[in-house]
C-alpha atoms as a PDB file:
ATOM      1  CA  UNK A   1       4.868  -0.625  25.778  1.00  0.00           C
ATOM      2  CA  UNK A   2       5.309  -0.729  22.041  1.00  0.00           C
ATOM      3  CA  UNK A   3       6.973  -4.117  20.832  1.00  0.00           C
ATOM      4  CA  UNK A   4      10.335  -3.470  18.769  1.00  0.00           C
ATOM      5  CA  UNK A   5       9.983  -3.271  14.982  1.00  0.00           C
ATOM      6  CA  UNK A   6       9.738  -6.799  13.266  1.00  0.00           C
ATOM      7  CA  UNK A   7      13.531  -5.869  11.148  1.00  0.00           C
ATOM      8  CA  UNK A   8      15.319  -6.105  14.306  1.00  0.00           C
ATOM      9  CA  UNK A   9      15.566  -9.706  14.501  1.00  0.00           C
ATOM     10  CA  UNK A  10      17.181  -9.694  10.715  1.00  0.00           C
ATOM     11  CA  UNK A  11      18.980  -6.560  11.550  1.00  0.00           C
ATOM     12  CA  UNK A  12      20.713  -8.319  14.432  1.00  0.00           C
ATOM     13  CA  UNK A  13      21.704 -11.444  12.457  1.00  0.00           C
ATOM     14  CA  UNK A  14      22.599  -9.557   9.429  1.00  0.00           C
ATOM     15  CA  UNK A  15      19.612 -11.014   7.251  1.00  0.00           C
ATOM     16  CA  UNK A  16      18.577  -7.357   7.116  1.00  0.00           C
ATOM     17  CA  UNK A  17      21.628  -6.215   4.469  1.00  0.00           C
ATOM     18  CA  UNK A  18      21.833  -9.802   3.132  1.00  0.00           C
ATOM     19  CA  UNK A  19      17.965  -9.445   1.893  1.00  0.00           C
ATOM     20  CA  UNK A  20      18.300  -5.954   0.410  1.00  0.00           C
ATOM     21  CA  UNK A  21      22.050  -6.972  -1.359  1.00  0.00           C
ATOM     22  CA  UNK A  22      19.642  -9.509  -3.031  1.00  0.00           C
ATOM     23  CA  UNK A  23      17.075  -7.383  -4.012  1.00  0.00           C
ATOM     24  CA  UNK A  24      19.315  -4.632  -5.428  1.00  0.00           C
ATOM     25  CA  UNK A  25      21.000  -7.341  -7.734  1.00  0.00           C
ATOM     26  CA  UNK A  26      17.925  -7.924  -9.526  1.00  0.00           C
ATOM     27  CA  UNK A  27      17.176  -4.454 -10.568  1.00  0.00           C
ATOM     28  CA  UNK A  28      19.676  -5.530 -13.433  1.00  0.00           C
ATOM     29  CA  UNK A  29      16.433  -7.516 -15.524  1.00  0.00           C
ATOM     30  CA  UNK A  30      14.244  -6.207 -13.125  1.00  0.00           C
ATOM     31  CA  UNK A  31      10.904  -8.118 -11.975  1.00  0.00           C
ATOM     32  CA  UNK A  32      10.523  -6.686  -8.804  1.00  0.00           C
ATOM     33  CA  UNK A  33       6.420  -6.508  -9.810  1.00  0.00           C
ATOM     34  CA  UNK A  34       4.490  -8.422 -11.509  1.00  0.00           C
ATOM     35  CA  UNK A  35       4.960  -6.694 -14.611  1.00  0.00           C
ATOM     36  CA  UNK A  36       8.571  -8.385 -15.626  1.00  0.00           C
ATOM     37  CA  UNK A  37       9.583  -5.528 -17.568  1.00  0.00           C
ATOM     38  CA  UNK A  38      13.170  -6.943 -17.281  1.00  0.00           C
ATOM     39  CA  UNK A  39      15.298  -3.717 -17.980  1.00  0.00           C
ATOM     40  CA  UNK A  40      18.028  -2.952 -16.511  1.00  0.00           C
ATOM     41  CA  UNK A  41      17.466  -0.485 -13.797  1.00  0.00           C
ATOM     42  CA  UNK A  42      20.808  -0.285 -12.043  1.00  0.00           C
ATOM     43  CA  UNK A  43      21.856   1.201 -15.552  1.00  0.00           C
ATOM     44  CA  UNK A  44      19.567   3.387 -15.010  1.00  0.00           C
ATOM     45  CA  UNK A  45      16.804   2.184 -17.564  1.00  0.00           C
ATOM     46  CA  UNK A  46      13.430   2.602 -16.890  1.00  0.00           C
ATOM     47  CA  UNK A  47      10.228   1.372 -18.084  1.00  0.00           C
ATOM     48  CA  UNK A  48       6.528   1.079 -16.473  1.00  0.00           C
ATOM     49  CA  UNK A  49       7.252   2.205 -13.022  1.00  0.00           C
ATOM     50  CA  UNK A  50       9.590   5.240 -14.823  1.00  0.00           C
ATOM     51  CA  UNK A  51      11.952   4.480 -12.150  1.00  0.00           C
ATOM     52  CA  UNK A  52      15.690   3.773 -12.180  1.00  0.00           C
ATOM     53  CA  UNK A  53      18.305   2.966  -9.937  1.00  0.00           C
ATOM     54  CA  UNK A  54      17.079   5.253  -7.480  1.00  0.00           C
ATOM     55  CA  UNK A  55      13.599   5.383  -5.733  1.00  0.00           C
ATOM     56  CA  UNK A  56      11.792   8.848  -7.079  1.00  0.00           C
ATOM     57  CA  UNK A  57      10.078  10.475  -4.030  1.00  0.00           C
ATOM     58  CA  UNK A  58       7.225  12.955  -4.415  1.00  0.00           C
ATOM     59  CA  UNK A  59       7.020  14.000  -0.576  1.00  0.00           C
ATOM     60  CA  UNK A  60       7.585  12.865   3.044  1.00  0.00           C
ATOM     61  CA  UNK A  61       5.303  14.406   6.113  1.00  0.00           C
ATOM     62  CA  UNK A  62       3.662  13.245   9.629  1.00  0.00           C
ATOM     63  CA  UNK A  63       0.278  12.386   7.358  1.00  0.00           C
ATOM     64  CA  UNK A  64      -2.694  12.991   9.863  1.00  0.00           C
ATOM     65  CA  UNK A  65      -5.549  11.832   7.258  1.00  0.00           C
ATOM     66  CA  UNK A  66      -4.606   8.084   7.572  1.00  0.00           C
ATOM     67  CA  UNK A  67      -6.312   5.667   9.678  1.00  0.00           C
ATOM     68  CA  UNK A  68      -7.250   6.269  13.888  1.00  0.00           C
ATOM     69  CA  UNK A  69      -4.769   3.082  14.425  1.00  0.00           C
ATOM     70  CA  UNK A  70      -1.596   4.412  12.183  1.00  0.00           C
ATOM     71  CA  UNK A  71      -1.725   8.234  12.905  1.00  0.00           C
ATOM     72  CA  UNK A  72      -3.182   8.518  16.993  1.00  0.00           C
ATOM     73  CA  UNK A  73      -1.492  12.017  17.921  1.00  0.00           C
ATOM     74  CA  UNK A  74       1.716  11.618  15.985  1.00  0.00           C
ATOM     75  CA  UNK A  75       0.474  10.899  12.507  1.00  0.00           C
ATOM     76  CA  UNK A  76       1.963   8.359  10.658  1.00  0.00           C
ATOM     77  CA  UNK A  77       5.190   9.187   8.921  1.00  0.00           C
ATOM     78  CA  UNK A  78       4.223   8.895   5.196  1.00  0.00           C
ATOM     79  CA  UNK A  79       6.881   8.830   2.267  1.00  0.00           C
ATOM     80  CA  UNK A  80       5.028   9.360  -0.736  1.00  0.00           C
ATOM     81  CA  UNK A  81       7.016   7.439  -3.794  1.00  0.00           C
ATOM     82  CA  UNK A  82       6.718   8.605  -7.458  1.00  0.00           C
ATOM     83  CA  UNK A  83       5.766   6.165 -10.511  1.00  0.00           C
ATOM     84  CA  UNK A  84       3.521   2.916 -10.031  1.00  0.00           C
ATOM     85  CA  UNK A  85       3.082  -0.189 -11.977  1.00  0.00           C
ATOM     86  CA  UNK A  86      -0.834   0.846 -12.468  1.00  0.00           C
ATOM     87  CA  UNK A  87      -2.310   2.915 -14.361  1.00  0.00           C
ATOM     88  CA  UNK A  88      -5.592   3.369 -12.728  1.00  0.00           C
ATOM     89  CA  UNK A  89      -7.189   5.756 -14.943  1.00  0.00           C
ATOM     90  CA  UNK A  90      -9.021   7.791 -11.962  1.00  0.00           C
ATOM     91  CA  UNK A  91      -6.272   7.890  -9.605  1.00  0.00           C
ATOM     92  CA  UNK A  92      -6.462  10.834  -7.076  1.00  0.00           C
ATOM     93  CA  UNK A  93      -2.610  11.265  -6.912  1.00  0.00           C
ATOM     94  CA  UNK A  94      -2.483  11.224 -10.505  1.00  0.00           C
ATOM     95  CA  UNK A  95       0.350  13.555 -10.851  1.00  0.00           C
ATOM     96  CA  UNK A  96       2.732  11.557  -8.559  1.00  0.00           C
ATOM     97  CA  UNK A  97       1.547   8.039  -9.943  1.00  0.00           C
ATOM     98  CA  UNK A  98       1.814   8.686 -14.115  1.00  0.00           C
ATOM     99  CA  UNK A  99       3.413  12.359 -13.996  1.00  0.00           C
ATOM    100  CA  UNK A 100       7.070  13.013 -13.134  1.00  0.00           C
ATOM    101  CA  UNK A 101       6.500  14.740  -9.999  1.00  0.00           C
ATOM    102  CA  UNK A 102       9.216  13.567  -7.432  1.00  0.00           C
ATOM    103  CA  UNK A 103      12.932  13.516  -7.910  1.00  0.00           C
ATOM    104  CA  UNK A 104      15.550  10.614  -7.223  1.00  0.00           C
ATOM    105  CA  UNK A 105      17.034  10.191  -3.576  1.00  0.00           C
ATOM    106  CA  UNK A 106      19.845   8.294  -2.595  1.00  0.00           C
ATOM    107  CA  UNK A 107      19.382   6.035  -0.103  1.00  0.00           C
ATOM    108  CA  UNK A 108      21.579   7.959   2.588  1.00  0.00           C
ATOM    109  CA  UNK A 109      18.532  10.429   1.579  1.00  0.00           C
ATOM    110  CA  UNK A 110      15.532   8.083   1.773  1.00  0.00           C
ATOM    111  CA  UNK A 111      17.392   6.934   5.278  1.00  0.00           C
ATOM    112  CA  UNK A 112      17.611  10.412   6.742  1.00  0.00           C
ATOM    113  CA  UNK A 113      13.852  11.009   5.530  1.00  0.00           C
ATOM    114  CA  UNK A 114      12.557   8.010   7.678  1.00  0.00           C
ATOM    115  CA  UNK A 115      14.799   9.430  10.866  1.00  0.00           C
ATOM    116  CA  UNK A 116      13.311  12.965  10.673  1.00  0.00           C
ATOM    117  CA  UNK A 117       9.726  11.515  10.689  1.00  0.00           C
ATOM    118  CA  UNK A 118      11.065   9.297  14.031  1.00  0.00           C
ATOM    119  CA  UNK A 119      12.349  12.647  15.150  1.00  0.00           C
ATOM    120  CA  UNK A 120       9.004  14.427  14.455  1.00  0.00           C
ATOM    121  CA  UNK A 121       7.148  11.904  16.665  1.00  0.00           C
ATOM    122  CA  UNK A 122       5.413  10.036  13.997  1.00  0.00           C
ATOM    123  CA  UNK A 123       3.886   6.333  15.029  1.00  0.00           C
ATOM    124  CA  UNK A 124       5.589   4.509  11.796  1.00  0.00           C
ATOM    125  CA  UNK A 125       7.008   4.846   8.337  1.00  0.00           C
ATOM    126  CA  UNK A 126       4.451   4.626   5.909  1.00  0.00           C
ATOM    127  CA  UNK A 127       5.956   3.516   2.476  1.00  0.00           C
ATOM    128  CA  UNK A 128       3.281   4.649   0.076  1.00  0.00           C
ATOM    129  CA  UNK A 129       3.195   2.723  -3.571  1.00  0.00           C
ATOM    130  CA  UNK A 130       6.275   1.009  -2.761  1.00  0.00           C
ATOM    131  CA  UNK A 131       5.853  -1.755  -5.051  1.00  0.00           C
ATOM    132  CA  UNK A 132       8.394  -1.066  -7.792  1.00  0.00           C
ATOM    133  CA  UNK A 133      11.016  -0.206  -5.087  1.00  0.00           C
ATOM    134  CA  UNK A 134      11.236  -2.794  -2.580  1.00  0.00           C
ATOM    135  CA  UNK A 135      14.830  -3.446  -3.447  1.00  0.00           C
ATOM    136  CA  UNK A 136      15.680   1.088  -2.615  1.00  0.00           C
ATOM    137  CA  UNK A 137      13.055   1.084   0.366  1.00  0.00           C
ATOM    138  CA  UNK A 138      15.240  -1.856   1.674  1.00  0.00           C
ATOM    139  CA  UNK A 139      18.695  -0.557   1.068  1.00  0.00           C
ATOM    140  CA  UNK A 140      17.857   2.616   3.031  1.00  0.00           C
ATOM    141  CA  UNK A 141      16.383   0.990   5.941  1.00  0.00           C
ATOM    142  CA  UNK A 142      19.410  -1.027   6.729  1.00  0.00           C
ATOM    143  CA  UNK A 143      21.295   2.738   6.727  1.00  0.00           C
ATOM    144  CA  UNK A 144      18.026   4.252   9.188  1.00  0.00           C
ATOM    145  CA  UNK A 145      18.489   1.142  11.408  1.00  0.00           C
ATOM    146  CA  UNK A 146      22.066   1.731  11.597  1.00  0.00           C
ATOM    147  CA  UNK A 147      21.439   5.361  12.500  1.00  0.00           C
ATOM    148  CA  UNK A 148      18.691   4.857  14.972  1.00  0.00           C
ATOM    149  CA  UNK A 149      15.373   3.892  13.783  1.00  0.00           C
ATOM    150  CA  UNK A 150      13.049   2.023  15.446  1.00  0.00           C
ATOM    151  CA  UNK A 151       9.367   2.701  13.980  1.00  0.00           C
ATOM    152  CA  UNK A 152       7.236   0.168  13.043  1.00  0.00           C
ATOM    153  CA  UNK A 153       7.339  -0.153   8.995  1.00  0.00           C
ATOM    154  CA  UNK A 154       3.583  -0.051   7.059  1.00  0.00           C
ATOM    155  CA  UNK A 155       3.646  -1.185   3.458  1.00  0.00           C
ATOM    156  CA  UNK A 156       0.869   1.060   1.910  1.00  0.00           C
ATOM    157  CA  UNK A 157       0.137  -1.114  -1.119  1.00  0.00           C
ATOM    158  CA  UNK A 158      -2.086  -1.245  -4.457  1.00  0.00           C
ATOM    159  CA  UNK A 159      -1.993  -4.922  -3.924  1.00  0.00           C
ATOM    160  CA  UNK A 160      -0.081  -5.743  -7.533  1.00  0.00           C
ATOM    161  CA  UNK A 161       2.988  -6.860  -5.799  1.00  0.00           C
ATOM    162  CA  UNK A 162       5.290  -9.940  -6.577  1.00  0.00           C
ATOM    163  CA  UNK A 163       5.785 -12.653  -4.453  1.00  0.00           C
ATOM    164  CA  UNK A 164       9.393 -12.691  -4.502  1.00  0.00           C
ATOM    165  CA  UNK A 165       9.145  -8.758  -3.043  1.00  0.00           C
ATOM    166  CA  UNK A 166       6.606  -9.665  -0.749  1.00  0.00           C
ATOM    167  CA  UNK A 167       9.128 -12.901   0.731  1.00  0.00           C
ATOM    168  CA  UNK A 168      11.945 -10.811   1.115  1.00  0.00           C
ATOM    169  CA  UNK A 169       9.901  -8.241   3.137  1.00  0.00           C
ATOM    170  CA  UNK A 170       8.897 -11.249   5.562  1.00  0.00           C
ATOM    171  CA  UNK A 171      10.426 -10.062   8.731  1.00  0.00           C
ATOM    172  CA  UNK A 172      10.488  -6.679   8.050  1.00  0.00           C
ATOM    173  CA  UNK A 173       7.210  -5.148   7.161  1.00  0.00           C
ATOM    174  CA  UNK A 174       4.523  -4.593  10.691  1.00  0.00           C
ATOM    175  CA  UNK A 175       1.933  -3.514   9.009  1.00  0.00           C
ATOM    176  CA  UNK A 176       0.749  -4.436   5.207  1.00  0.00           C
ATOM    177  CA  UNK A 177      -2.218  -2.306   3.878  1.00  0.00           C
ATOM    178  CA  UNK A 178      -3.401  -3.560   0.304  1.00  0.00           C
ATOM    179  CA  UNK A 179      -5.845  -1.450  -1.610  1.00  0.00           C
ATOM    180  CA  UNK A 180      -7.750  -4.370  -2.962  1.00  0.00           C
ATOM    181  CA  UNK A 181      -9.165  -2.368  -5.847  1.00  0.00           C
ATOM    182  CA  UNK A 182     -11.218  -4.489  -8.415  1.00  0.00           C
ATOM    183  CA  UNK A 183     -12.671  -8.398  -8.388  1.00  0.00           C
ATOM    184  CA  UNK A 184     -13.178  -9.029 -12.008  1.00  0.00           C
ATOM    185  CA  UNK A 185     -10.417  -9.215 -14.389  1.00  0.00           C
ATOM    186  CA  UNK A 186     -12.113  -7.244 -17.511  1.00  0.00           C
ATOM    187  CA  UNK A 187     -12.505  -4.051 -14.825  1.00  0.00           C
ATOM    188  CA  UNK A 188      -8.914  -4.515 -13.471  1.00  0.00           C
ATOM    189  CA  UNK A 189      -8.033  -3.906 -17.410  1.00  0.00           C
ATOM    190  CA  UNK A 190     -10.029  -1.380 -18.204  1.00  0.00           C
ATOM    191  CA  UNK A 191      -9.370   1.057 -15.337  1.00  0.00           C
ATOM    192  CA  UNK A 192      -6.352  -0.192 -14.003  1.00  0.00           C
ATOM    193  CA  UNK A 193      -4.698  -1.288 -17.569  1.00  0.00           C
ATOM    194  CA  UNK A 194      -3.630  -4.974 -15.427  1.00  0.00           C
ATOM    195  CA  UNK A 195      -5.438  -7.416 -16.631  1.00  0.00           C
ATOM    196  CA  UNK A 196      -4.593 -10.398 -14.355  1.00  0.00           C
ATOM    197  CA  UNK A 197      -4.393  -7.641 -11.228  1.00  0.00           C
ATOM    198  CA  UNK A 198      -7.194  -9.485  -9.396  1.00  0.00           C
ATOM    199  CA  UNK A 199      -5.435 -12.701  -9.505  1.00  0.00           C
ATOM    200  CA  UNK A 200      -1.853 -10.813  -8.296  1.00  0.00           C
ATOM    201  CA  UNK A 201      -3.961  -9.246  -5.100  1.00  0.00           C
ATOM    202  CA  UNK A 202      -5.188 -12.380  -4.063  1.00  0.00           C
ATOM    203  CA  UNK A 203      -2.023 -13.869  -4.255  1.00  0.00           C
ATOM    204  CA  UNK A 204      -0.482 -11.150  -2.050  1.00  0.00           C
ATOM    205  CA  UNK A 205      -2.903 -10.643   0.391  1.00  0.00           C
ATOM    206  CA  UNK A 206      -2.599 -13.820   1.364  1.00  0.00           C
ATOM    207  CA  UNK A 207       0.723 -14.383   1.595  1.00  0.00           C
ATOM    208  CA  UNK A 208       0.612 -10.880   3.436  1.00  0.00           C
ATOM    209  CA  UNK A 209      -2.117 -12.168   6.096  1.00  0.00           C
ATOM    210  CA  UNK A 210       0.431 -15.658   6.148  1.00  0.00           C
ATOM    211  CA  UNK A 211       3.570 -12.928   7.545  1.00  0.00           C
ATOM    212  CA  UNK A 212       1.850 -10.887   9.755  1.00  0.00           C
ATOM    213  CA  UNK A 213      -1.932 -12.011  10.497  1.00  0.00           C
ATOM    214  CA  UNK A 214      -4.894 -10.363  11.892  1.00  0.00           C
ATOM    215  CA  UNK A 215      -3.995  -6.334  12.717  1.00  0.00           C
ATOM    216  CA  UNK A 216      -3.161  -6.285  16.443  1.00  0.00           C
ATOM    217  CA  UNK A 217      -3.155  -2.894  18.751  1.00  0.00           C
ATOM    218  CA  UNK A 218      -1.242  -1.478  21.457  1.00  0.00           C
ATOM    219  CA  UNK A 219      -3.353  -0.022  24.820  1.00  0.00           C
ATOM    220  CA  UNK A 220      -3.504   3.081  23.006  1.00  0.00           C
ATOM    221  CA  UNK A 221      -5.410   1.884  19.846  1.00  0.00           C
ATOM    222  CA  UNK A 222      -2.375   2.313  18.091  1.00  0.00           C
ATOM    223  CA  UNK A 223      -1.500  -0.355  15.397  1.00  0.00           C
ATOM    224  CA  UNK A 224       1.588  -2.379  15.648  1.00  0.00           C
ATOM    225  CA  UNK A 225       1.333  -5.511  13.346  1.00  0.00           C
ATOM    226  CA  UNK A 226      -0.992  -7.228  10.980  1.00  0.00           C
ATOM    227  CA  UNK A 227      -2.964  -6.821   7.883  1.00  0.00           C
ATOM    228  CA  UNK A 228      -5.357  -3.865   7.256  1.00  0.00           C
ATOM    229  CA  UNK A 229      -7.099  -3.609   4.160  1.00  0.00           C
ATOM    230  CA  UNK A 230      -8.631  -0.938   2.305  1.00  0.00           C
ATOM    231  CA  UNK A 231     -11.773  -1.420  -0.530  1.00  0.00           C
ATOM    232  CA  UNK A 232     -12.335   2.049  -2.214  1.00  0.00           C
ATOM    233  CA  UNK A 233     -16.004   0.909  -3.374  1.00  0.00           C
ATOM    234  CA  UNK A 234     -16.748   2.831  -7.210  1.00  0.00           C
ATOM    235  CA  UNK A 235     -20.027   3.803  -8.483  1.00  0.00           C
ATOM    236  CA  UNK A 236     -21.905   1.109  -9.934  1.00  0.00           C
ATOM    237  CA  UNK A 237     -19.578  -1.560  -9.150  1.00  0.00           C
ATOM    238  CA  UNK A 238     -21.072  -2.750  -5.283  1.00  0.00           C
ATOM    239  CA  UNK A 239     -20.903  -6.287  -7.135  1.00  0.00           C
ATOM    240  CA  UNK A 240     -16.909  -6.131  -6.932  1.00  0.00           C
ATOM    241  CA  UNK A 241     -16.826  -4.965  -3.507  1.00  0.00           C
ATOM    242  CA  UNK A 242     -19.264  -7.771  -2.637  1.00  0.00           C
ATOM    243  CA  UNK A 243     -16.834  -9.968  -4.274  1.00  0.00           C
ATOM    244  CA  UNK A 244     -13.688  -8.824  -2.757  1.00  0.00           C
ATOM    245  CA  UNK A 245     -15.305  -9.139   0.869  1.00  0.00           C
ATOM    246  CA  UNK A 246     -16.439 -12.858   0.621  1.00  0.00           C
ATOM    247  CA  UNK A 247     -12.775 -13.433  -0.633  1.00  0.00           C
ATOM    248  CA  UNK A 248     -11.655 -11.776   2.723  1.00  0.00           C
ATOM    249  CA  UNK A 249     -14.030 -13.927   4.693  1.00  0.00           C
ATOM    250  CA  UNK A 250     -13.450 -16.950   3.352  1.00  0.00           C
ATOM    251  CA  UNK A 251      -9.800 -17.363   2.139  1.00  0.00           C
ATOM    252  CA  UNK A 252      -7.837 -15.095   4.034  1.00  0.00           C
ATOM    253  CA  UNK A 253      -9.538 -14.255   7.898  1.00  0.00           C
ATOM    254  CA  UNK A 254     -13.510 -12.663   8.896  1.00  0.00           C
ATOM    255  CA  UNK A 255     -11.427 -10.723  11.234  1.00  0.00           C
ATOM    256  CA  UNK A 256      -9.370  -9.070   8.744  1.00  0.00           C
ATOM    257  CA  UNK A 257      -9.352  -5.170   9.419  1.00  0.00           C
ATOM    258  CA  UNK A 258     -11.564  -3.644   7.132  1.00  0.00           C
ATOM    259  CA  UNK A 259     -11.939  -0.021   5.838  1.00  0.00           C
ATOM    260  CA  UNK A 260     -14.495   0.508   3.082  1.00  0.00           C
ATOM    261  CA  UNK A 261     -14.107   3.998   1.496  1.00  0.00           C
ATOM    262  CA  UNK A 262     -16.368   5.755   0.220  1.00  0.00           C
ATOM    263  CA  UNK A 263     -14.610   9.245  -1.209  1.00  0.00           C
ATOM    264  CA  UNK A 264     -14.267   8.287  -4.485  1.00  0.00           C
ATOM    265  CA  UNK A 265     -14.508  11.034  -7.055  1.00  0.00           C
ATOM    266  CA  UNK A 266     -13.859  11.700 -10.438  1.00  0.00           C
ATOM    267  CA  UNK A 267     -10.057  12.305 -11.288  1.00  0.00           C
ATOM    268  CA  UNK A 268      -7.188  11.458 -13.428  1.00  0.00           C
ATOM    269  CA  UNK A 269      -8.463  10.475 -16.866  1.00  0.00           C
ATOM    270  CA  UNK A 270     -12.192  10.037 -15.585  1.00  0.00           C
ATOM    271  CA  UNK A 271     -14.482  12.899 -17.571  1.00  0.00           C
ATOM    272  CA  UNK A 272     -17.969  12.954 -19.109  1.00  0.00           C
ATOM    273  CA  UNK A 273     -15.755  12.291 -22.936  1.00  0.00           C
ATOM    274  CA  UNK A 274     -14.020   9.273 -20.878  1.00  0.00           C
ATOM    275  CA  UNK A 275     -15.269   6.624 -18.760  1.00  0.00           C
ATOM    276  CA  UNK A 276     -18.252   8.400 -18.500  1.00  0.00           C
ATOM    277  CA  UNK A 277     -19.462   5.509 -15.814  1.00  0.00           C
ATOM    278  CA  UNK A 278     -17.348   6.497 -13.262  1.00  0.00           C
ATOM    279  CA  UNK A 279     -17.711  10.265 -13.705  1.00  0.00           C
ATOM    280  CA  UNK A 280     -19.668  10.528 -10.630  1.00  0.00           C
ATOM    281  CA  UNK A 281     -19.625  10.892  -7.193  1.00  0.00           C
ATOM    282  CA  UNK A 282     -20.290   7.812  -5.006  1.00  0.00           C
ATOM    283  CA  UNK A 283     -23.837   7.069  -3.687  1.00  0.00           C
ATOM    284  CA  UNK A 284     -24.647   6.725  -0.331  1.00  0.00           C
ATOM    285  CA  UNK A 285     -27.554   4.094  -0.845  1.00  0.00           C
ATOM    286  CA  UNK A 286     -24.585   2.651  -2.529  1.00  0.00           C
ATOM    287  CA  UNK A 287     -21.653   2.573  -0.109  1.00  0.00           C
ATOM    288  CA  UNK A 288     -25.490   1.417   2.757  1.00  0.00           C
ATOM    289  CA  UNK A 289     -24.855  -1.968   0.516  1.00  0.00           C
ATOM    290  CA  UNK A 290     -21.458  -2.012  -0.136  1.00  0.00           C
ATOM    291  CA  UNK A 291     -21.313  -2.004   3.938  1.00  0.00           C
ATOM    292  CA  UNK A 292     -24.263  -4.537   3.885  1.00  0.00           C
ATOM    293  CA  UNK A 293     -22.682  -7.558   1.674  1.00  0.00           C
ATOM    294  CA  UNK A 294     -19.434  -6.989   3.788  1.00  0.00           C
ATOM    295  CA  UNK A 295     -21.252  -8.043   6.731  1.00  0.00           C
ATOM    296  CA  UNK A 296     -23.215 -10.726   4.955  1.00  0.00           C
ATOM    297  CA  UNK A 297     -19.943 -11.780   4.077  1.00  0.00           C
ATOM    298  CA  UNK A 298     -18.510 -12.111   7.261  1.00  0.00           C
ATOM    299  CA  UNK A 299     -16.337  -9.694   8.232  1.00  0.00           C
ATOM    300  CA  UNK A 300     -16.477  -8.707  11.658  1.00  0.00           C
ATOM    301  CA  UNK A 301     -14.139  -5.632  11.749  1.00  0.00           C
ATOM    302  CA  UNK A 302     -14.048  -1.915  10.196  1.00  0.00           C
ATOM    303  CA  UNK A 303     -12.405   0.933  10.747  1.00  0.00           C
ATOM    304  CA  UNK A 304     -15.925   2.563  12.032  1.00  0.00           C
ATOM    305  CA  UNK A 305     -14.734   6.237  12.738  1.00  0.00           C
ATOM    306  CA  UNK A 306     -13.593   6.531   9.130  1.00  0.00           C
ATOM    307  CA  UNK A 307     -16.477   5.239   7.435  1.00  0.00           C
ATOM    308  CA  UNK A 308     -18.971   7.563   9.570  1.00  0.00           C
ATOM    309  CA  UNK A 309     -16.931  10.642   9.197  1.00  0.00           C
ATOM    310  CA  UNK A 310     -16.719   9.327   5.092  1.00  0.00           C
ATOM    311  CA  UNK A 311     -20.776   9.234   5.313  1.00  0.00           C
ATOM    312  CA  UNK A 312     -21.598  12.476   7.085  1.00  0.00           C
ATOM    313  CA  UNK A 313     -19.379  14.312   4.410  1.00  0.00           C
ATOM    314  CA  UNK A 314     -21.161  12.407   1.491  1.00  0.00           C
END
């Protein structure tokens, strides 16, 4: 049998409302990510994340392209939110990320989204690029808990989160997946205009791993509660991934769940005229040792299926 959603417990004491009461407050000089813009966003304001009082979402849908673990038969219960605090310049959602697609939802509206995909028979919700709405993702969940919901909650991550979001989520997120994207600091500027995001994902994916630990399974291979991390690996840049992995290994667990992906391709910003480098398609010699210095790092688990369906279609 499935074990009951982590926000119970706080539901059930009323630490559940208390934490999101808190985080709404500080929308007012907002630093609910690392970048501090301090505006005031329950006037409405907005700044890097281009969103105001109210969460923006782009879509919600049973998503059947996510990992084995977090979709099974059910798929995994995806709401896709508009803006981010990146600007990764070849992001493959581009238009939801840095363009205005997506329109502001109440949360009565973001709660009734997360109840249909219950009703649908999805596995979890799946916040996607929550990071500069942890304060609306948390106001509507104390309405869907109210009204019924009991799914499992997966934080679907870039990795540049605060700490202060991350603590009031303790207790409430199952499932953390970080996109650990780049290891050095002058890449993380270049192609994700964050400087000191390498630092920030470290930071968080511990504290992350310290909440929830390893990724632990049901009978049925579904997920129900841990860490698992994804690595997109980018052309020419296997030293980063190396990088990332031995970090994995050695300061946060060998047995944290791994999936190294290898379908990068050219989008966004990325053409021949800019960032040439990475206006290419991944090669498989170099996702072979990508894979190789994650096992020479240590790490014990991946999410095989994944990478050898990722391989045949490369």
């Amino acid at each position: 049998m499935a074990q009951e959603p982590a926000y119970m417990a706080l539901y059930r004491r009323g630490e559940l409302r208390e934490r999101a009461e808190t985080a709404v407050t500080r929308l007012s000089d907002c630093q609910v990510c690392p970048r501090d813009c301090q505006v005031d966003r329950l006037a409405d304001k907005t700044a890097v994340c281009q969103n105001g009082r109210y969460a923006r979402v782009a879509s919600f849908a049973p998503h059947f392209g996510e990992e084995d673990c977090l979709r099974r038969t059910g798929g995994s219960g995806t709401i896709f939110f508009s803006g981010c605090n990146l600007r990764c310049v070849f992001c493959q959602n581009f238009d939801i990320s840095q363009g205005r697609s997506g329109a502001p939802v109440l949360p009565e509206q973001l709660a009734e989204m997360m109840l249909r995909l219950q009703a649908m028979g999805c596995h979890n919700i799946n916040f996607v690029t929550p990071e500069h709405v942890v304060p609306q993702a948390l106001e509507a969940l104390v309405i869907a808990v109210e009204r019924g919901l009991r799914l499992p909650i997966v934080y679907n991550t870039s990795a540049y989160d605060s700490l202060d979001s991350l603590r009031l989520l303790d207790g409430v997120v199952d499932i953390y997946m970080p996109d650990f994207k780049f290891w050095d600091s002058d890449l993380a500027f270049r192609y994700l205009k964050a400087r000191d995001y390498p630092e920030v994902a470290r930071q968080a994916v511990k504290e992350m791993q310290r909440q929830v630990g390893p990724l632990q399974m049901d009978e049925q291979g579904v997920a129900q509660r841990g860490v698992l991390l994804r690595h997109l690996v980018m052309p020419g840049h296997v030293q980063d991934t190396a990088a990332v992995m031995r970090f994995l290994a050695e300061e946060v667990s060998p047995d944290t769940f791994v999936n190294l992906m290898a379908q990068y391709y050219p989008a966004g910003k990325v053409s021949a005229q800019k960032y040439p480098e990475l206006n290419q398609r991944l090669h498989r010699e170099e996702f072979s040792r990508a894979r190789q210095a994650a096992e020479a790092a240590g790490i014990r688990r991946f999410d095989e299926r994944r990478r050898h369906r990722l391989l045949w279609m490369m």
